[in-house]
PDB file of N, CA and C in Angstrom:
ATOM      1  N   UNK A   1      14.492 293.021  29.329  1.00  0.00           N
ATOM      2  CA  UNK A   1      14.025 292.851  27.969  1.00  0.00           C
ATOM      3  C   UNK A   1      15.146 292.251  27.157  1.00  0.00           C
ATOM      4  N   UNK A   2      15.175 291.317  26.296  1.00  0.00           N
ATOM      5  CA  UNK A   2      15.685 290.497  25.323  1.00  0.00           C
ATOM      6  C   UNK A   2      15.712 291.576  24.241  1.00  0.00           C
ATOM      7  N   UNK A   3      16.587 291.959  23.409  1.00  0.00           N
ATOM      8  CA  UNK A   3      16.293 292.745  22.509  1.00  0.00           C
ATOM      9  C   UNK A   3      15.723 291.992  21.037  1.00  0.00           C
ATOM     10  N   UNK A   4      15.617 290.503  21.177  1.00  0.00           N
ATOM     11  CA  UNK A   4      14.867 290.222  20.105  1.00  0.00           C
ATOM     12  C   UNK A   4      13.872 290.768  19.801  1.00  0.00           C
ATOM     13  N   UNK A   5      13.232 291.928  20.518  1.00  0.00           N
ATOM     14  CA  UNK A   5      12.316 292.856  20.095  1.00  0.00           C
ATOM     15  C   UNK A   5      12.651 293.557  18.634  1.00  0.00           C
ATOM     16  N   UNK A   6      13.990 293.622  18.422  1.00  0.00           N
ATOM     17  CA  UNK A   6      14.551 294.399  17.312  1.00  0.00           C
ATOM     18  C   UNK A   6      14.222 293.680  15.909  1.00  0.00           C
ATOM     19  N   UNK A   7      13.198 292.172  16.025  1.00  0.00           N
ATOM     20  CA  UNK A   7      12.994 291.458  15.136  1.00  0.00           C
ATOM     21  C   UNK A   7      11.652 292.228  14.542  1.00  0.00           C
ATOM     22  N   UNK A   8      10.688 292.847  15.758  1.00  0.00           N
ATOM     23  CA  UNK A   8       9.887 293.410  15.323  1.00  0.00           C
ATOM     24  C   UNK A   8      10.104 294.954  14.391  1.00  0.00           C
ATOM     25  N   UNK A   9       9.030 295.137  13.348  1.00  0.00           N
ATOM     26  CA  UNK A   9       8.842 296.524  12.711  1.00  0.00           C
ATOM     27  C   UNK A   9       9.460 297.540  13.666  1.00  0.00           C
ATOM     28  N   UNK A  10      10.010 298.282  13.392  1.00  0.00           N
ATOM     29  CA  UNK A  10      10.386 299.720  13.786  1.00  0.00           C
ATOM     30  C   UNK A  10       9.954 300.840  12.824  1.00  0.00           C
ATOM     31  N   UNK A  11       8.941 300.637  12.280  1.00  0.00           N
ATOM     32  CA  UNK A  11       8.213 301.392  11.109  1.00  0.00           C
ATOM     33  C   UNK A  11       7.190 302.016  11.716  1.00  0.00           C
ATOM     34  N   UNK A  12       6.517 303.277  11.097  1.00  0.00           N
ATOM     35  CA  UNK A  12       5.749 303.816  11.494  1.00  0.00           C
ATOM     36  C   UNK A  12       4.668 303.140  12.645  1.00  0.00           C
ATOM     37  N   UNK A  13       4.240 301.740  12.303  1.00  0.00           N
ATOM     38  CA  UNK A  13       3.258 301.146  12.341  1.00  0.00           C
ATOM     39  C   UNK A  13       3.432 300.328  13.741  1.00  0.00           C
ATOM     40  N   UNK A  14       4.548 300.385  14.107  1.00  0.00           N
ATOM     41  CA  UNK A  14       5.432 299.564  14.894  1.00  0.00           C
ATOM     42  C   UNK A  14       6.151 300.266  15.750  1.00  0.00           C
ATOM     43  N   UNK A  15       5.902 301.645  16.082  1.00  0.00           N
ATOM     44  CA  UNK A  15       6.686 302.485  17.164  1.00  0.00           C
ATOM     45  C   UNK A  15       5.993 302.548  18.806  1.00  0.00           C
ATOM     46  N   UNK A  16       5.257 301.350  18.791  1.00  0.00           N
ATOM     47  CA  UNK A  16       4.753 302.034  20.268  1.00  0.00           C
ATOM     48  C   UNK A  16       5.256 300.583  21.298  1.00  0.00           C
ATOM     49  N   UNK A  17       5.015 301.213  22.419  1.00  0.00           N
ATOM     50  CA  UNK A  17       5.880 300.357  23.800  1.00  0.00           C
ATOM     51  C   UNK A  17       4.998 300.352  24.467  1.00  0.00           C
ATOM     52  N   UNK A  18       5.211 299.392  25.379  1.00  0.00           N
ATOM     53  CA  UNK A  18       4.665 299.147  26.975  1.00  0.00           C
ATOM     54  C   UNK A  18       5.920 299.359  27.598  1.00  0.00           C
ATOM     55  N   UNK A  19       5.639 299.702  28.815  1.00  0.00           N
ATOM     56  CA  UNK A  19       7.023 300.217  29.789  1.00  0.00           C
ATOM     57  C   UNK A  19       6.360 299.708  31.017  1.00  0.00           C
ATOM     58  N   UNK A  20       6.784 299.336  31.906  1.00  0.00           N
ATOM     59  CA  UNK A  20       6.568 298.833  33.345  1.00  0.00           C
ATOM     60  C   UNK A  20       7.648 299.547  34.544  1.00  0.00           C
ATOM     61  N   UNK A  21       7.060 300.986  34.929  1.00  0.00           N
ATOM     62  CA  UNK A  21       7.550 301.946  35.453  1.00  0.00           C
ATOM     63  C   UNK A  21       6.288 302.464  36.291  1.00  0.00           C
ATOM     64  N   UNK A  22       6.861 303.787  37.225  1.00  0.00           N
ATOM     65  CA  UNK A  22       6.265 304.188  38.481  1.00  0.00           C
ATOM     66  C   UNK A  22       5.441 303.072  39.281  1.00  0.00           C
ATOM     67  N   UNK A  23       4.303 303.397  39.251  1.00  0.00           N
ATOM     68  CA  UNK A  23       3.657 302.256  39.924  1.00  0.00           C
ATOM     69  C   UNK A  23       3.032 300.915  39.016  1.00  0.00           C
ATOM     70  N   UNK A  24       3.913 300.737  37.434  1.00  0.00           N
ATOM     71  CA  UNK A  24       3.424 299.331  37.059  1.00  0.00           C
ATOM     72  C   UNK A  24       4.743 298.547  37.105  1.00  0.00           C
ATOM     73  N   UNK A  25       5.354 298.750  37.851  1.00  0.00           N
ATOM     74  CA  UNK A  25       6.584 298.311  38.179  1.00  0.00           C
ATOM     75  C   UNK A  25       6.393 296.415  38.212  1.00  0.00           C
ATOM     76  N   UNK A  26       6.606 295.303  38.111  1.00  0.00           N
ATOM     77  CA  UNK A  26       6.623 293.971  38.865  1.00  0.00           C
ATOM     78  C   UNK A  26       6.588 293.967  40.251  1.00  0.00           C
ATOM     79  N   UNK A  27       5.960 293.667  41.239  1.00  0.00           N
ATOM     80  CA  UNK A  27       6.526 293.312  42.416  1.00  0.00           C
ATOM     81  C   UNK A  27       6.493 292.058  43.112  1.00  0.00           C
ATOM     82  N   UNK A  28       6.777 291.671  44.130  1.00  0.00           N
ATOM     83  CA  UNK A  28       6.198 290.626  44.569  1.00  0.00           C
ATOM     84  C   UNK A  28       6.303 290.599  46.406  1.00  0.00           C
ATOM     85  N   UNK A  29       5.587 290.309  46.928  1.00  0.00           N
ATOM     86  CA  UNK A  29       5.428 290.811  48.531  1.00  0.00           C
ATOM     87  C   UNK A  29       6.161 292.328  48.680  1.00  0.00           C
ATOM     88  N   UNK A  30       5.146 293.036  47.751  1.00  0.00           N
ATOM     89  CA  UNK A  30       5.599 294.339  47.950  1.00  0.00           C
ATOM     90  C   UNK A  30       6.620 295.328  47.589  1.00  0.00           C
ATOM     91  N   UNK A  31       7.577 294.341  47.190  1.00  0.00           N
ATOM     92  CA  UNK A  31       9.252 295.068  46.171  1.00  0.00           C
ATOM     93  C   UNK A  31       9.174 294.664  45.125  1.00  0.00           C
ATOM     94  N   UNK A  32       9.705 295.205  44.395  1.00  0.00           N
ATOM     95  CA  UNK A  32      10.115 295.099  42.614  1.00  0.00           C
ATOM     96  C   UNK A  32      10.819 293.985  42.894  1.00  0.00           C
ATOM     97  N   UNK A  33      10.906 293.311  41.668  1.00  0.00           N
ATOM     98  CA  UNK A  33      11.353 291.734  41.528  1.00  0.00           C
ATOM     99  C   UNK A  33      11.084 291.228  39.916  1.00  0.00           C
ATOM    100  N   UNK A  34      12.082 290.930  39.708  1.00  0.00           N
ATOM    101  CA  UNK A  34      12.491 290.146  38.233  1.00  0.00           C
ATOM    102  C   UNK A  34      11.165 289.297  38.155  1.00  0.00           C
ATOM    103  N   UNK A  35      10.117 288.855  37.009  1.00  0.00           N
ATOM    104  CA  UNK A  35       9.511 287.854  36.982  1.00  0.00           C
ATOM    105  C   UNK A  35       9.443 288.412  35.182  1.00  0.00           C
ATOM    106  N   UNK A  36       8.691 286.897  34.781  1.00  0.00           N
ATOM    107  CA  UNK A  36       8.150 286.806  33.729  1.00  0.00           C
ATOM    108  C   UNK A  36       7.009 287.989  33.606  1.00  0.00           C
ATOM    109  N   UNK A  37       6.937 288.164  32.222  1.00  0.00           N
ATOM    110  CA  UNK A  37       6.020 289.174  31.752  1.00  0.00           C
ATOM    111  C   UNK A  37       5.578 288.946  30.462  1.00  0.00           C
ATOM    112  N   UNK A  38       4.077 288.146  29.925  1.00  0.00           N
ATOM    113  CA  UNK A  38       3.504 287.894  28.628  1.00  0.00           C
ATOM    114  C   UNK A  38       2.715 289.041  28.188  1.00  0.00           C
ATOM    115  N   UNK A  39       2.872 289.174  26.780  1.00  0.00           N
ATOM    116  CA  UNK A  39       2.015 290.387  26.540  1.00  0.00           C
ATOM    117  C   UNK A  39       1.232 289.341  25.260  1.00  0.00           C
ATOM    118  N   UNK A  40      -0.363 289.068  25.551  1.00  0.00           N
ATOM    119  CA  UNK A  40      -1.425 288.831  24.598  1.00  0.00           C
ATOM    120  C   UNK A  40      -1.727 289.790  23.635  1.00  0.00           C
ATOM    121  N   UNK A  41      -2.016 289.187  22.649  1.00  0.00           N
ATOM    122  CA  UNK A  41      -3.365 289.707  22.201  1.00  0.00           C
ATOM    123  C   UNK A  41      -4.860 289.654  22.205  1.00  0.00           C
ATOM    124  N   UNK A  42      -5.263 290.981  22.661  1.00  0.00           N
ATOM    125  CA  UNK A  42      -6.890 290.641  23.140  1.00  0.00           C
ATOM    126  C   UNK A  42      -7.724 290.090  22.276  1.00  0.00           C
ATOM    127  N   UNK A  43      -7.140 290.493  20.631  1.00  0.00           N
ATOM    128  CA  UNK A  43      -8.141 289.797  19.969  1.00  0.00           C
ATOM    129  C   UNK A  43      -8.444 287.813  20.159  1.00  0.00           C
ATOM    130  N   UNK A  44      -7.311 287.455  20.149  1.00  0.00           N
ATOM    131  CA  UNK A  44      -6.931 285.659  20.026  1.00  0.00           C
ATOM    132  C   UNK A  44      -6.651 285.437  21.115  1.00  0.00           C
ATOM    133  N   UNK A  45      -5.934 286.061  22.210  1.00  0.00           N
ATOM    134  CA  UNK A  45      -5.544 286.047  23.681  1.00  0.00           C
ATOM    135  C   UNK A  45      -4.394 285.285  23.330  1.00  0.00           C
ATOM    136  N   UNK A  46      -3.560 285.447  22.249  1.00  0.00           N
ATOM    137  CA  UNK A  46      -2.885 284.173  21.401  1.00  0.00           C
ATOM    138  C   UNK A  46      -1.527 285.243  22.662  1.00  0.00           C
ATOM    139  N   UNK A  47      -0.166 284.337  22.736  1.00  0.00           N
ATOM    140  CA  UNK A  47       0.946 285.077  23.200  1.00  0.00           C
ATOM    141  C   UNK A  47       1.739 285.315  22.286  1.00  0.00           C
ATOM    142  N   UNK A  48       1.876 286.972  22.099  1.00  0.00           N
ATOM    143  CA  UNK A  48       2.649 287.725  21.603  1.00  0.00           C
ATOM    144  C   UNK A  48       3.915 287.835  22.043  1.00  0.00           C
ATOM    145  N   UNK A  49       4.536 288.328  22.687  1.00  0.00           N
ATOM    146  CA  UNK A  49       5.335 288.618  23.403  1.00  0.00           C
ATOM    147  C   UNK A  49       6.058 287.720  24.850  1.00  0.00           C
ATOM    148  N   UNK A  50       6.995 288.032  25.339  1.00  0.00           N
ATOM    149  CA  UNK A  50       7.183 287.283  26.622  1.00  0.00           C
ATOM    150  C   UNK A  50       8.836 287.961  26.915  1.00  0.00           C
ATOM    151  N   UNK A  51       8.893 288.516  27.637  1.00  0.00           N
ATOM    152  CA  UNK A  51      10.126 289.121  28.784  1.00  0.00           C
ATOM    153  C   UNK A  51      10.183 288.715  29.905  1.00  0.00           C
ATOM    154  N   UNK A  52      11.139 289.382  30.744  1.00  0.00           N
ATOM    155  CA  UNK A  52      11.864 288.921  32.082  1.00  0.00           C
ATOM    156  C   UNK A  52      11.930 290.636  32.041  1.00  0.00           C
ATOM    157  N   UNK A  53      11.012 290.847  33.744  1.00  0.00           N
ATOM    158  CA  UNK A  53      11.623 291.827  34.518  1.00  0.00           C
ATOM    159  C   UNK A  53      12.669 291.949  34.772  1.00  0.00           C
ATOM    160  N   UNK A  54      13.574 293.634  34.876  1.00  0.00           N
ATOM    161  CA  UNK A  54      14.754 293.575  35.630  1.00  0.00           C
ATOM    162  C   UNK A  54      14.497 293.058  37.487  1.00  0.00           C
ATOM    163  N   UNK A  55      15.461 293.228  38.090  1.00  0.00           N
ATOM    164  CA  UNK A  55      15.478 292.644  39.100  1.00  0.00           C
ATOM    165  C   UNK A  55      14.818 293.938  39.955  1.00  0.00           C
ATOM    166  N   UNK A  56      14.918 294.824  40.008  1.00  0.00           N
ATOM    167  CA  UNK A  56      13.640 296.897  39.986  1.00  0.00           C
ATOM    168  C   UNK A  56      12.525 296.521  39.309  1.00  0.00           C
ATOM    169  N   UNK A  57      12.004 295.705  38.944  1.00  0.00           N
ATOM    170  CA  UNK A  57      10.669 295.427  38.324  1.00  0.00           C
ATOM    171  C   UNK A  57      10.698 295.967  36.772  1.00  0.00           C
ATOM    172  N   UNK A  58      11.196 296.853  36.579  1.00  0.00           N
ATOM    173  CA  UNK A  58      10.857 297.206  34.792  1.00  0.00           C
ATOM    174  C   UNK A  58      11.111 296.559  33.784  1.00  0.00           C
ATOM    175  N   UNK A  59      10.118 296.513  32.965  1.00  0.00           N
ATOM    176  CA  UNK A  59      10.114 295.793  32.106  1.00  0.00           C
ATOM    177  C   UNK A  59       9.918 296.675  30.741  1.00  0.00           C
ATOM    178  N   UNK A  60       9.870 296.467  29.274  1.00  0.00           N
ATOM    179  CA  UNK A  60       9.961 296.769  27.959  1.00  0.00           C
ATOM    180  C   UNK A  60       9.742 296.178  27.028  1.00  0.00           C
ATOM    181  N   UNK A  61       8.421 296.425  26.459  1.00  0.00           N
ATOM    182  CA  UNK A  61       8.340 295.724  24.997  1.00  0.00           C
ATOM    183  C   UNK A  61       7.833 297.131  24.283  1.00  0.00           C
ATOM    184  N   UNK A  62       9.100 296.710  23.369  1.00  0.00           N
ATOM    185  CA  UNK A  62       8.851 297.671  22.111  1.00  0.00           C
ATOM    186  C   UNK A  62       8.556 297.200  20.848  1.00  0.00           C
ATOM    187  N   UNK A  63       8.169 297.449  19.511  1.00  0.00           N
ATOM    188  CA  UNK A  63       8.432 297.622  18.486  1.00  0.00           C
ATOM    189  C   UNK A  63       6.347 296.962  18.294  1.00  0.00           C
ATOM    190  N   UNK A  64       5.485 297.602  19.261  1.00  0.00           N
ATOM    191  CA  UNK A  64       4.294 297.181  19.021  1.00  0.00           C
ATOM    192  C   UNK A  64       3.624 298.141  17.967  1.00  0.00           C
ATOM    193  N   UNK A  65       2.359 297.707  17.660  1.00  0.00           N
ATOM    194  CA  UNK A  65       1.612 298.265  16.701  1.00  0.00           C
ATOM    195  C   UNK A  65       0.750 299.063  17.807  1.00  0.00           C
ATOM    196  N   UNK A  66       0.867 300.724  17.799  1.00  0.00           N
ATOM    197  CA  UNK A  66       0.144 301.820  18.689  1.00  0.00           C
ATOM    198  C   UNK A  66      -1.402 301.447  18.337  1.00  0.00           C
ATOM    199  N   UNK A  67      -1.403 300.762  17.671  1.00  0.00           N
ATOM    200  CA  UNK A  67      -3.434 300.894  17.403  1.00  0.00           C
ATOM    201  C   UNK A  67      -4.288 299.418  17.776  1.00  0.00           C
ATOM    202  N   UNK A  68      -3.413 299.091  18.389  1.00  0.00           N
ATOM    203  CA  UNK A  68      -3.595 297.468  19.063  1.00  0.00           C
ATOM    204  C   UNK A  68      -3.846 297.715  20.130  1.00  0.00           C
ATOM    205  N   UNK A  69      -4.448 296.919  20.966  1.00  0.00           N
ATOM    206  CA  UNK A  69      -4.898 296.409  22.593  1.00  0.00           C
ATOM    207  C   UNK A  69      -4.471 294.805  22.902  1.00  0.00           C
ATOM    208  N   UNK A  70      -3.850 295.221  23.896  1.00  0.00           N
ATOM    209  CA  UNK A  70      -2.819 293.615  24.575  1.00  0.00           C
ATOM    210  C   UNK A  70      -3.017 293.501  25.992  1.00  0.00           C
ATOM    211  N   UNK A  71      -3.494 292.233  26.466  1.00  0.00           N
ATOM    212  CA  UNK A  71      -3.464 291.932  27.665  1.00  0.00           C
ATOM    213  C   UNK A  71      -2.040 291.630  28.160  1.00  0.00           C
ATOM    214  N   UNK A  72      -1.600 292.338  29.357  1.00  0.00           N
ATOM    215  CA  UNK A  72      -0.442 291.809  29.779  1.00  0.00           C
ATOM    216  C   UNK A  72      -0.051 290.989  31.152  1.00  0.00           C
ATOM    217  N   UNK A  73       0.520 289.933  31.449  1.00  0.00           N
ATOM    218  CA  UNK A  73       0.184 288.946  32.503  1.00  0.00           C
ATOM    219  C   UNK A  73       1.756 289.138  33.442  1.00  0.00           C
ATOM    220  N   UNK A  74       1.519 289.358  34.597  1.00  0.00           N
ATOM    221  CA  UNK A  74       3.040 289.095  34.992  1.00  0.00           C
ATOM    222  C   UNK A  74       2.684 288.244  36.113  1.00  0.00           C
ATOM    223  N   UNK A  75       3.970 287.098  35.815  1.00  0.00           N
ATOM    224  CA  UNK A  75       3.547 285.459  36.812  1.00  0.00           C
ATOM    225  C   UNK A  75       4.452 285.766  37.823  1.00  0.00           C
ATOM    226  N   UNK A  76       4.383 284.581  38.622  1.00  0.00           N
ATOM    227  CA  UNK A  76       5.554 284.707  39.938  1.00  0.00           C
ATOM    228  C   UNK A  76       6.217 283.220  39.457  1.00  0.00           C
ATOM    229  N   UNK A  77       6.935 282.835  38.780  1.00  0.00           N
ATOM    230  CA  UNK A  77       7.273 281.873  38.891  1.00  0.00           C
ATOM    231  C   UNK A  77       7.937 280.936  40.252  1.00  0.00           C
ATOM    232  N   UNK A  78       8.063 281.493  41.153  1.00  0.00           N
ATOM    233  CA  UNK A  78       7.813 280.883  42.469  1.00  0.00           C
ATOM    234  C   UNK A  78       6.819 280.122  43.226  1.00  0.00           C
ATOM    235  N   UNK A  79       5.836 280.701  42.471  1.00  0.00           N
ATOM    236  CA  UNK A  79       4.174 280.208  42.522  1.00  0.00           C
ATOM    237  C   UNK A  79       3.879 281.145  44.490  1.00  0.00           C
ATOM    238  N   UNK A  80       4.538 281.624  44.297  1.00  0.00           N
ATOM    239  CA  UNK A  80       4.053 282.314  46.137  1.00  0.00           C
ATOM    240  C   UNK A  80       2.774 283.328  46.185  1.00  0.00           C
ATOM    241  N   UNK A  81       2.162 283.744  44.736  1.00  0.00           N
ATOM    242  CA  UNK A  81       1.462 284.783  44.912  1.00  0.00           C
ATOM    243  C   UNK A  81       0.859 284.833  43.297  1.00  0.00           C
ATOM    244  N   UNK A  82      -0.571 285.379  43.239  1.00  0.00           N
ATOM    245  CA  UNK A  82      -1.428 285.189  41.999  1.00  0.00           C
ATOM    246  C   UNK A  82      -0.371 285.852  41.029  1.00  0.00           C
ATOM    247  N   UNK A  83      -0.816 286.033  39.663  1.00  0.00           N
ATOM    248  CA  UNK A  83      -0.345 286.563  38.572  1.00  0.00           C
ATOM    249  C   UNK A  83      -1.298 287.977  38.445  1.00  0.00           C
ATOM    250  N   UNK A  84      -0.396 288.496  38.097  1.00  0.00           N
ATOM    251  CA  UNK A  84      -1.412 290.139  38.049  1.00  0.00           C
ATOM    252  C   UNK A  84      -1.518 290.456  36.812  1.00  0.00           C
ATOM    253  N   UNK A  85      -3.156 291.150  36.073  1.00  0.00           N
ATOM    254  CA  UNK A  85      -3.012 291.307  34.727  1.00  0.00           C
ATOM    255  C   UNK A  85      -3.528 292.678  34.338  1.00  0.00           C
ATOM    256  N   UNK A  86      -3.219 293.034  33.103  1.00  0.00           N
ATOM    257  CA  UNK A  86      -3.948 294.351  33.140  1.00  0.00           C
ATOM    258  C   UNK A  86      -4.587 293.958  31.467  1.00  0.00           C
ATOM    259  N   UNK A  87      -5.821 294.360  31.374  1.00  0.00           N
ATOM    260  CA  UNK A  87      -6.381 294.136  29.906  1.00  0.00           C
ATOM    261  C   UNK A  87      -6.250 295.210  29.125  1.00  0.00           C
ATOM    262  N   UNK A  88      -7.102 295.300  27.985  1.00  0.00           N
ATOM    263  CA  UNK A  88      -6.628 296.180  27.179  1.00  0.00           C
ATOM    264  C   UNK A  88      -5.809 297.506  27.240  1.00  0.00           C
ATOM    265  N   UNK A  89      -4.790 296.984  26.974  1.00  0.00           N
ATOM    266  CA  UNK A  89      -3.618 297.802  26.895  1.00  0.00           C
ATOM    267  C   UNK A  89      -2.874 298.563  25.605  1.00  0.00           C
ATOM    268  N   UNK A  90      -3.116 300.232  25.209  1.00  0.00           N
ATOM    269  CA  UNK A  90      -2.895 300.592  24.376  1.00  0.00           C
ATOM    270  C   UNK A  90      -1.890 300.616  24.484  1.00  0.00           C
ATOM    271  N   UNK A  91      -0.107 300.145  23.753  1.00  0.00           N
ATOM    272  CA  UNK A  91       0.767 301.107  23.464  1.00  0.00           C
ATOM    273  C   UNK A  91       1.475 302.667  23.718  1.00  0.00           C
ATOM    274  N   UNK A  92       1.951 303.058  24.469  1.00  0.00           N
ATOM    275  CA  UNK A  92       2.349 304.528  24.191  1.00  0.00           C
ATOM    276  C   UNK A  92       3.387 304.752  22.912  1.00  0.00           C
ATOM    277  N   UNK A  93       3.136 305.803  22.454  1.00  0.00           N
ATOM    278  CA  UNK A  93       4.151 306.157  20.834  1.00  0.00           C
ATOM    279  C   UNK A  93       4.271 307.543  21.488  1.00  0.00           C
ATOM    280  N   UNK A  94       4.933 307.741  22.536  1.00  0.00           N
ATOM    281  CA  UNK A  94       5.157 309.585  22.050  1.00  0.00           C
ATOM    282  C   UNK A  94       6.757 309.309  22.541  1.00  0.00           C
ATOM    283  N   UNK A  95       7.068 308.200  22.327  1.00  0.00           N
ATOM    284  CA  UNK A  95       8.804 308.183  22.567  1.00  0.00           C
ATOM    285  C   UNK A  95       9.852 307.384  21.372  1.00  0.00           C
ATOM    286  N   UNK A  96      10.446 307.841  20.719  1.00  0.00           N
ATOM    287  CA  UNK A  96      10.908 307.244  19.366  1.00  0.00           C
ATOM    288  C   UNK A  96      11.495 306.272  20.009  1.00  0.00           C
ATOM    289  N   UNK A  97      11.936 305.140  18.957  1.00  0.00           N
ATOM    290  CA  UNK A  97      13.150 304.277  18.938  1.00  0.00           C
ATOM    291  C   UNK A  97      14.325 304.416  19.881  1.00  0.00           C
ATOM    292  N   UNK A  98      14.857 305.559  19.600  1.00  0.00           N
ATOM    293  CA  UNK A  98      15.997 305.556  20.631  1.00  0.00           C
ATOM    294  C   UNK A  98      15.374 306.207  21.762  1.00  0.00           C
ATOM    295  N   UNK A  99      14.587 306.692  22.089  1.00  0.00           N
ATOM    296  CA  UNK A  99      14.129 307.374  23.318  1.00  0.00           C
ATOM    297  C   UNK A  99      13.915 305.913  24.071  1.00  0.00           C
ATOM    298  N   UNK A 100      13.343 305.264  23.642  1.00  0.00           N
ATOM    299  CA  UNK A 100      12.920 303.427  24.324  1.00  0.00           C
ATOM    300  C   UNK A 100      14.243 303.028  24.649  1.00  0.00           C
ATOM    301  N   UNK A 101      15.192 303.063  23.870  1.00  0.00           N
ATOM    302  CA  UNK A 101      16.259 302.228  23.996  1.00  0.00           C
ATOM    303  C   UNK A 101      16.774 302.987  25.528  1.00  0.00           C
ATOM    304  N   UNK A 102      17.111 304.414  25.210  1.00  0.00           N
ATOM    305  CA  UNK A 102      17.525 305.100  26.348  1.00  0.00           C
ATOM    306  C   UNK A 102      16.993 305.204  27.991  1.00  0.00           C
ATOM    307  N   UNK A 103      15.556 304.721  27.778  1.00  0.00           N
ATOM    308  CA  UNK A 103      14.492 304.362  28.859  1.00  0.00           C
ATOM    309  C   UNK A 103      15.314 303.147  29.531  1.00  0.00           C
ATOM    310  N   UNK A 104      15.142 302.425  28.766  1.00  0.00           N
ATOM    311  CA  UNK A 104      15.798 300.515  29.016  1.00  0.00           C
ATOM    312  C   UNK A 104      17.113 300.816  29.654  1.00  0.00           C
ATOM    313  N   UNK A 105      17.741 301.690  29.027  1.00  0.00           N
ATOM    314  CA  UNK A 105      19.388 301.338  29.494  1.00  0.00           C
ATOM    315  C   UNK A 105      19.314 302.555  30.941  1.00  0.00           C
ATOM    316  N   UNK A 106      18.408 303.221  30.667  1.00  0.00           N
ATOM    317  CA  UNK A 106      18.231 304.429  32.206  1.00  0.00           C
ATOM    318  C   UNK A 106      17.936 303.300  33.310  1.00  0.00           C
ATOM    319  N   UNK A 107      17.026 301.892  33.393  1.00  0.00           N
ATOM    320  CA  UNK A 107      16.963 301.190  34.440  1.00  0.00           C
ATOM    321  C   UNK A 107      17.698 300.147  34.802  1.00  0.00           C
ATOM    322  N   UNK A 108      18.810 299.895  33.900  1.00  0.00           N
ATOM    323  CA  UNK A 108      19.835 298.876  33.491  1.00  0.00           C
ATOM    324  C   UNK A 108      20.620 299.476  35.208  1.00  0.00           C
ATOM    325  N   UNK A 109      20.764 300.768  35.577  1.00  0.00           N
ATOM    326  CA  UNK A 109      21.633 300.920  36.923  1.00  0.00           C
ATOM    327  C   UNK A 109      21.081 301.155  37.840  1.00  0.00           C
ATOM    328  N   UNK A 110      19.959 301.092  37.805  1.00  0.00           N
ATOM    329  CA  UNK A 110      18.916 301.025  39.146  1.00  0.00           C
ATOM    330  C   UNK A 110      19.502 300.170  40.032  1.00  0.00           C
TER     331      UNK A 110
END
């Protein structure tokens, strides 16, 4: 994750994340693997968002609006294998600001 996320709200309105952990990890032929990761919006399908997996697959976007639904796309830029998506996607909010940050930097030594 780019922390230009920090451009987004961190306001009430603006505390919820996607996390790409246990089994929504990135993979690709089966292992976790760095790739691109777009997060839509379902309403416009317009692109919101856009990260880079760690090289463990996890990924992080924070500073979303919890009452939104986002399609999220992760590509292979290798082109070796489809893009996998998951649709409406609520936000989780039961982890503050720094709890996210502390998540991110917990997979930084994976």
């Amino acid at each position: 994750m780019l922390f230009d996320k920090w451009l987004f709200g961190t306001d009430a309105e603006h505390t919820g994340y996607i996390a790409g952990c246990e089994d929504g990890i990135v993979t690709a032929g089966g292992e976790p693997a760095g790739r691109e990761v777009c997060l839509l919006s379902t309403d416009t399908l317009s692109v919101q968002y856009v990260t880079q997996s760690l090289q463990n697959g996890h990924y992080l976007f924070m500073g979303l609006d919890p009452n939104r639904e986002y399609l999220l796309i992760a590509r292979d830029c290798l082109k070796q294998y489809e893009p996998i998506a998951y649709d409406y996607i609520k936000p989780a909010n039961d982890k503050t600001v720094a709890e996210q940050v502390e998540l991110w930097n917990s997979w930084q030594a994976e």
